[in-house]
Protein backbone atom coordinates (compact mmCIF):
# COMPACT_ATOMS: atom_id res chain seq x y z
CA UNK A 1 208.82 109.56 72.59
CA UNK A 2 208.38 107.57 69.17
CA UNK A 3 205.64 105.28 68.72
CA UNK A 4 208.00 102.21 68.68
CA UNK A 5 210.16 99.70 70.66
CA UNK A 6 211.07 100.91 74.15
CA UNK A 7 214.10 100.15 75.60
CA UNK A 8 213.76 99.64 79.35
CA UNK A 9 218.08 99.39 80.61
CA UNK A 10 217.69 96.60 83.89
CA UNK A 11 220.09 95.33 86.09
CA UNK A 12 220.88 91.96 84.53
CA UNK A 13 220.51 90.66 88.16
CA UNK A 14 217.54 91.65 88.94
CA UNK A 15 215.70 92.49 85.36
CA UNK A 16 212.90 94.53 87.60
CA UNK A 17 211.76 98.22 88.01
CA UNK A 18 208.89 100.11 89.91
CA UNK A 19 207.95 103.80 89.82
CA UNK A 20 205.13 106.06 90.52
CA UNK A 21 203.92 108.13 87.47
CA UNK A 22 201.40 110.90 88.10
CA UNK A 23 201.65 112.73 84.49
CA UNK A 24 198.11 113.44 82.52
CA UNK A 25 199.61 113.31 79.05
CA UNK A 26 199.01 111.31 76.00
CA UNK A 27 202.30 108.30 75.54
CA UNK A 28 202.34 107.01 71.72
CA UNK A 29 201.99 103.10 70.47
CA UNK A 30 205.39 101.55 71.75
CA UNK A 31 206.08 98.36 72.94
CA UNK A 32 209.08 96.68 74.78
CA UNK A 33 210.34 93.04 75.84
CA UNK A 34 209.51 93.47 79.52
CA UNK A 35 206.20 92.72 80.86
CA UNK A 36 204.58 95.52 82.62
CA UNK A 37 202.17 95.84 85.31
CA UNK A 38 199.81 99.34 85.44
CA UNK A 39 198.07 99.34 88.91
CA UNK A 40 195.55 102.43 89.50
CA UNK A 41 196.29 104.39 92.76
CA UNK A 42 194.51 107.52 91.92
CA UNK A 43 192.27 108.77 89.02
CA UNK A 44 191.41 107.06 85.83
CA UNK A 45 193.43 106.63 82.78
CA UNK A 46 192.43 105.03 79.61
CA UNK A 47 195.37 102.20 78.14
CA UNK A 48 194.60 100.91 74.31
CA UNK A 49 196.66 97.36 73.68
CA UNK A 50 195.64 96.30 69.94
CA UNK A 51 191.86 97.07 69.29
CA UNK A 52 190.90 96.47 72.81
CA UNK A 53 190.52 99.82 75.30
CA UNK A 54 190.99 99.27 78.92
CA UNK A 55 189.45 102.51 81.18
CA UNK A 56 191.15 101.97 84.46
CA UNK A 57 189.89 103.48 87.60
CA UNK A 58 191.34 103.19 91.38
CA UNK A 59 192.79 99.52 92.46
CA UNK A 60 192.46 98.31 88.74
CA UNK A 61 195.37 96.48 87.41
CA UNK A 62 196.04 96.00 83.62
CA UNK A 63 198.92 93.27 83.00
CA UNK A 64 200.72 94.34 79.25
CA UNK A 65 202.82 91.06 78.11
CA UNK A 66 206.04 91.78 76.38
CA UNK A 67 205.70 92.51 72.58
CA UNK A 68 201.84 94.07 73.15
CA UNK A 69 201.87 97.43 70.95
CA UNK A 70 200.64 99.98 73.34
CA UNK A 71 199.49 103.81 74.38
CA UNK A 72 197.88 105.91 77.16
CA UNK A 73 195.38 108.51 76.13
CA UNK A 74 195.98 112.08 77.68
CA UNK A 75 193.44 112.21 80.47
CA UNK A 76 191.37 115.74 81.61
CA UNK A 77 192.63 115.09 85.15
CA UNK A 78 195.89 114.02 86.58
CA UNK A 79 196.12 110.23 87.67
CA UNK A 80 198.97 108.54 89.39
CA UNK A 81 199.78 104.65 88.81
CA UNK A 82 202.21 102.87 89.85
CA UNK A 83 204.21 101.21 87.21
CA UNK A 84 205.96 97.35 87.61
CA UNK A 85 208.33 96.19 84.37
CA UNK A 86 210.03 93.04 85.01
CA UNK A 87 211.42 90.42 82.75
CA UNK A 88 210.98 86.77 82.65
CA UNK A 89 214.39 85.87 83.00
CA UNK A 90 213.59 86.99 86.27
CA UNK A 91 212.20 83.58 87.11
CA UNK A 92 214.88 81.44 85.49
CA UNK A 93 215.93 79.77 88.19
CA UNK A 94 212.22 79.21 89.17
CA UNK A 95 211.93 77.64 85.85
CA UNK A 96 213.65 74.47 85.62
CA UNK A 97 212.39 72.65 82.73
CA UNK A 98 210.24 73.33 80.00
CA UNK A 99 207.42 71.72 81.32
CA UNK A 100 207.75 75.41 83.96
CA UNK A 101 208.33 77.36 80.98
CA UNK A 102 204.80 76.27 79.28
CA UNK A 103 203.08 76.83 82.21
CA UNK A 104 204.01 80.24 82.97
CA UNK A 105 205.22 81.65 80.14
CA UNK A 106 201.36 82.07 78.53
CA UNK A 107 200.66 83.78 81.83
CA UNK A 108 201.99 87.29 80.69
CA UNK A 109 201.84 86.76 77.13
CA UNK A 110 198.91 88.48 76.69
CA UNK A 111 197.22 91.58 78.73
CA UNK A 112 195.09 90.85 81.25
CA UNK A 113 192.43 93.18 83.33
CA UNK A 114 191.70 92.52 87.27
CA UNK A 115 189.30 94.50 88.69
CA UNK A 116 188.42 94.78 92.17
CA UNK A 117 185.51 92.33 92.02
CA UNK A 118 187.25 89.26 91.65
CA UNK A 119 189.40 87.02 94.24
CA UNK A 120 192.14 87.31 91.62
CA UNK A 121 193.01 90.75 91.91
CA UNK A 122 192.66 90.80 95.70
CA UNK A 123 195.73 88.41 95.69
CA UNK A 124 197.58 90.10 93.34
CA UNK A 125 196.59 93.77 94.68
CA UNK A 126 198.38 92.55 98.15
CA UNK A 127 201.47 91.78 96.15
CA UNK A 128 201.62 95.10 94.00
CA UNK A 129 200.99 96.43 97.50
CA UNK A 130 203.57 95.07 99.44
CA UNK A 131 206.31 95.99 95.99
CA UNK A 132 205.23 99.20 96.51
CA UNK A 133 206.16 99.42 100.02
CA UNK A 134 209.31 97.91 99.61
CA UNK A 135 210.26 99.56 96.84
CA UNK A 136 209.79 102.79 98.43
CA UNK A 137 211.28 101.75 101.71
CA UNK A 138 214.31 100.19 100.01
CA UNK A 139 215.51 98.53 103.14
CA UNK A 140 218.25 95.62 103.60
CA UNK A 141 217.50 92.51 101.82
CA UNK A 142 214.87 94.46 100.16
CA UNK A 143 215.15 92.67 96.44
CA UNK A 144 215.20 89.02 97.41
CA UNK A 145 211.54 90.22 99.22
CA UNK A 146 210.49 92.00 96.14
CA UNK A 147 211.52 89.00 93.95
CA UNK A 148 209.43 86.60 96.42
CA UNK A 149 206.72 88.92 95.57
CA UNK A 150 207.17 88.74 91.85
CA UNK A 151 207.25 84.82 92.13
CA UNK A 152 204.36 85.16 94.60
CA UNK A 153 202.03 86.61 91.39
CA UNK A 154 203.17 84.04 89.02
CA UNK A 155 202.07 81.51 91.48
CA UNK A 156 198.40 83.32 91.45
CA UNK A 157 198.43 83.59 87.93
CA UNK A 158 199.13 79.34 87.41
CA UNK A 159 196.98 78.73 89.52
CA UNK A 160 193.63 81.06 89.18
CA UNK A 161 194.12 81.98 85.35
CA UNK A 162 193.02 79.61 82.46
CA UNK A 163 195.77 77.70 81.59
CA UNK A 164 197.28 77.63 78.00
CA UNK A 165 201.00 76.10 76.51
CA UNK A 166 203.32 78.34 75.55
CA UNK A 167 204.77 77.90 71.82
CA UNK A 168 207.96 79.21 70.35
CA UNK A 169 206.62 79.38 66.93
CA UNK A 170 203.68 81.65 67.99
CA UNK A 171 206.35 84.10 69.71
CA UNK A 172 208.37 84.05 66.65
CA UNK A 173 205.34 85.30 64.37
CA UNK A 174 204.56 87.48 66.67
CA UNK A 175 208.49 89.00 66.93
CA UNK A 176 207.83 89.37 62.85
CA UNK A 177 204.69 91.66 63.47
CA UNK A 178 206.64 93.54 65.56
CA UNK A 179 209.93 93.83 63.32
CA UNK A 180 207.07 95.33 60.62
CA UNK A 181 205.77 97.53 62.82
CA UNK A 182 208.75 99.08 63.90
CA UNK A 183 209.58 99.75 60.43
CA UNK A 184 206.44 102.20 60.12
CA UNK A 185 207.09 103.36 63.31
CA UNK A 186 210.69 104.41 62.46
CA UNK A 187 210.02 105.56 59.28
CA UNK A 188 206.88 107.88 60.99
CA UNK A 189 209.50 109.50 63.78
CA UNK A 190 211.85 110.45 60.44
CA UNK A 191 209.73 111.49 57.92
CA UNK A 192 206.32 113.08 59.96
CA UNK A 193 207.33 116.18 58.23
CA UNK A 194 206.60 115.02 54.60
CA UNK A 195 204.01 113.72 53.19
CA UNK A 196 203.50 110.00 53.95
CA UNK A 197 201.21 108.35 51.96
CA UNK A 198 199.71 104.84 52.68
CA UNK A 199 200.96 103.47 49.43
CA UNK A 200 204.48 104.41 50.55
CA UNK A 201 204.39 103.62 54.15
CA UNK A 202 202.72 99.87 52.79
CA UNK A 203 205.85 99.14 51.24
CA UNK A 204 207.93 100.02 54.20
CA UNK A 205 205.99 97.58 56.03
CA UNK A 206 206.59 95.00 52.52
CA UNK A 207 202.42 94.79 52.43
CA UNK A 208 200.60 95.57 49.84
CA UNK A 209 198.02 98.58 50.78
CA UNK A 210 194.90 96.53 51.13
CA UNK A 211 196.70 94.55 53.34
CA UNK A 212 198.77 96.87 55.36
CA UNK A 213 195.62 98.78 56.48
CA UNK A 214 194.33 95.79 58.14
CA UNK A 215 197.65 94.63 59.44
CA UNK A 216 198.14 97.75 61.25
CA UNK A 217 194.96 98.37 62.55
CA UNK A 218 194.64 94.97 63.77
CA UNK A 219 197.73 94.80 65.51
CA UNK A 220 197.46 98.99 67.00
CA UNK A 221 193.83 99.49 67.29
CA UNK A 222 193.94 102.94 64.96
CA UNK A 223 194.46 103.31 61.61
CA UNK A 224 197.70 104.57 60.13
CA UNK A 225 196.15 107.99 59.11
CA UNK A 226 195.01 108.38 62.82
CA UNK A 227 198.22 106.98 64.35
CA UNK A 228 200.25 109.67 62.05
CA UNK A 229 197.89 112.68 62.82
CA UNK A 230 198.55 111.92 66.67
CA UNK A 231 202.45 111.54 66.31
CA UNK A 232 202.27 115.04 64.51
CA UNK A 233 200.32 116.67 67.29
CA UNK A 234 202.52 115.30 70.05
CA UNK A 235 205.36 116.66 68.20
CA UNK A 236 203.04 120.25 67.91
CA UNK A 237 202.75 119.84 71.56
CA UNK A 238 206.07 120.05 72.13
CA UNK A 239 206.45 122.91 69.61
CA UNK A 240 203.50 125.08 71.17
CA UNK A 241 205.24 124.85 74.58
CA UNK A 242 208.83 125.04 74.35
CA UNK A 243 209.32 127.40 71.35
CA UNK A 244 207.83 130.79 69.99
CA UNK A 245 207.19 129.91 66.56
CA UNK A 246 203.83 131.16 65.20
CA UNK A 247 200.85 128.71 64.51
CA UNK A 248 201.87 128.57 60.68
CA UNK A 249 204.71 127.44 61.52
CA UNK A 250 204.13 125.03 64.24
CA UNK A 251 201.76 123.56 61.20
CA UNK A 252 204.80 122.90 59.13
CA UNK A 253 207.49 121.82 61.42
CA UNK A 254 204.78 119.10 62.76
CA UNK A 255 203.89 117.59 59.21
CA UNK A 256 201.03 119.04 58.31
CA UNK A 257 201.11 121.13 55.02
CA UNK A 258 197.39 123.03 55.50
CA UNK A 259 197.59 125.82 58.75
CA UNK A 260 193.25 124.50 58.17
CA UNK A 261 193.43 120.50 58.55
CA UNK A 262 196.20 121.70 61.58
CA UNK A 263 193.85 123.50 63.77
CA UNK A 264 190.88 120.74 62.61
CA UNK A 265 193.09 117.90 64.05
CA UNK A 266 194.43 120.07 66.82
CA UNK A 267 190.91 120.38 68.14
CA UNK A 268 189.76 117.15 67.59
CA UNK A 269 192.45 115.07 69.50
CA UNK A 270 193.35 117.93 72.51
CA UNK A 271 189.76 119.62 72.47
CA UNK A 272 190.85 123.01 72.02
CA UNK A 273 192.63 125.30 69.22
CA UNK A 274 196.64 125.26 69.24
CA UNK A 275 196.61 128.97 70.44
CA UNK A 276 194.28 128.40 73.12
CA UNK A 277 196.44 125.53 74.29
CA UNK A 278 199.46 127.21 73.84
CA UNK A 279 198.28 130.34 76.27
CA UNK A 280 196.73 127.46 78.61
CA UNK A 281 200.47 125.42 79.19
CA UNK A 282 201.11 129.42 80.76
């Protein structure tokens, strides 16, 4: 997957999708329009949004507002969360003026982490809950329940979450960061296997260097440099366990132009050399 905008396909109906995911691995930056809900239902897994790092464990939930850049580290041990994306337009005909729209719209603009200790995510854990189930069951009448559900955590939101308004001219600045970042991010998944320099990728983002390395750190919680060497090492994942290619050249076809700084990297992000990894995905 490229470190970029995510495009989620939903019923235009019922703009709404659940599943169970129980994978270990690492999942670049990427962001997408629908709001998503992580709730923990086994393990631990570690979500970065922006600079902040959330380290979920078991009942946790971690709310990710639409437009929030971000990734899942690769964990030691498997972990299985279930995962809620919905859209807003979900609640249109909840939202009847936009007196409603201020009101809830602020709600899941920005993440938010519940953890078991609070009344807050006891409501909203009985709602996840009870989506699960019904999700899984998938009997008659089963969406309008599951949308009662969705409206049912909006309602807890309003009314136990500090309030704020919600402003179209903060959305649109923050659609601009975006429409920059995607830019790096597109211009990463094509050319990881040259050399990208930070003067060049600045003006692909139209910053000036100083700049763009706070811009992009700010707004993805790594530095470009670090963001790059991980994109290159998921992509020498995939090249260590699908194909025979030697270590040289899993080096080269990744982006990296030294067989050295490719096993230094290697280690430092997965722990272990490429070879050893390689003989361990056996």
């Amino acid at each position: 997957m490229q470190g970029s905008f995510e495009k989620t396909v939903l019923e235009p109906d019922f703009p709404f999708r659940l599943f169970l995911n129980d994978g270990y691995e690492s999942t670049p930056h990427h962001w997408h329009e629908d709001i998503e809900i992580i709730y923990l239902v086994e393990g631990s897994v570690k979500v970065g949004i922006g600079n902040d790092l959330y380290h979920l464990k078991v009942r946790d939930i971690l709310i990710i507002g639409p437009g929030e850049v971000h990734f899942f580290l690769k964990e030691m041990r498997p972990s299985k969360r279930a995962v809620i994306q919905f859209r807003m337009s979900i609640y249109d005909t909840f939202l009847s003026g936009s007196k409603d729209s201020r009101v809830i719209r602020p709600m899941f603009t920005h993440s938010k982490y519940l953890t078991p200790s609070t009344e807050i995510h006891n409501l909203m854990e009985k709602q996840i809950q009870l989506l699960i189930r019904e999700n899984s069951e998938a009997r008659d009448g089963y969406k309008l329940i599951m949308k009662a559900r969705l409206y049912d955590l909006a309602g807890i939101l309003i009314r136990y979450m500090p309030k704020g308004e919600y402003s179209s001219d903060v959305e649109s600045h923050h659609m601009e960061k975006l429409q920059k970042l995607d830019k790096v991010f597109e211009h990463v998944d094509k050319y990881y296997q040259t050399n990208i320099n930070l003067e060049e990728i600045s003006k692909v983002a139209g910053f000036s260097l100083y700049y763009f390395t706070r811009f992009f750190k700010e707004n993805t919680g790594v530095t470009f440099v670090d963001y790059l060497n991980n994109f290159r090492i998921t992509k020498a994942e995939w090249h260590l366990m699908e194909e025979m290619d030697s270590i040289t050249e899993v080096a080269y076809k990744s982006g990296f132009n030294s067989v050295k700084t490719f096993n230094r990297v290697f280690k430092h992000l997965k722990g272990c050399a490429p070879m050893e990894y390689r003989r361990g995905m056996k």
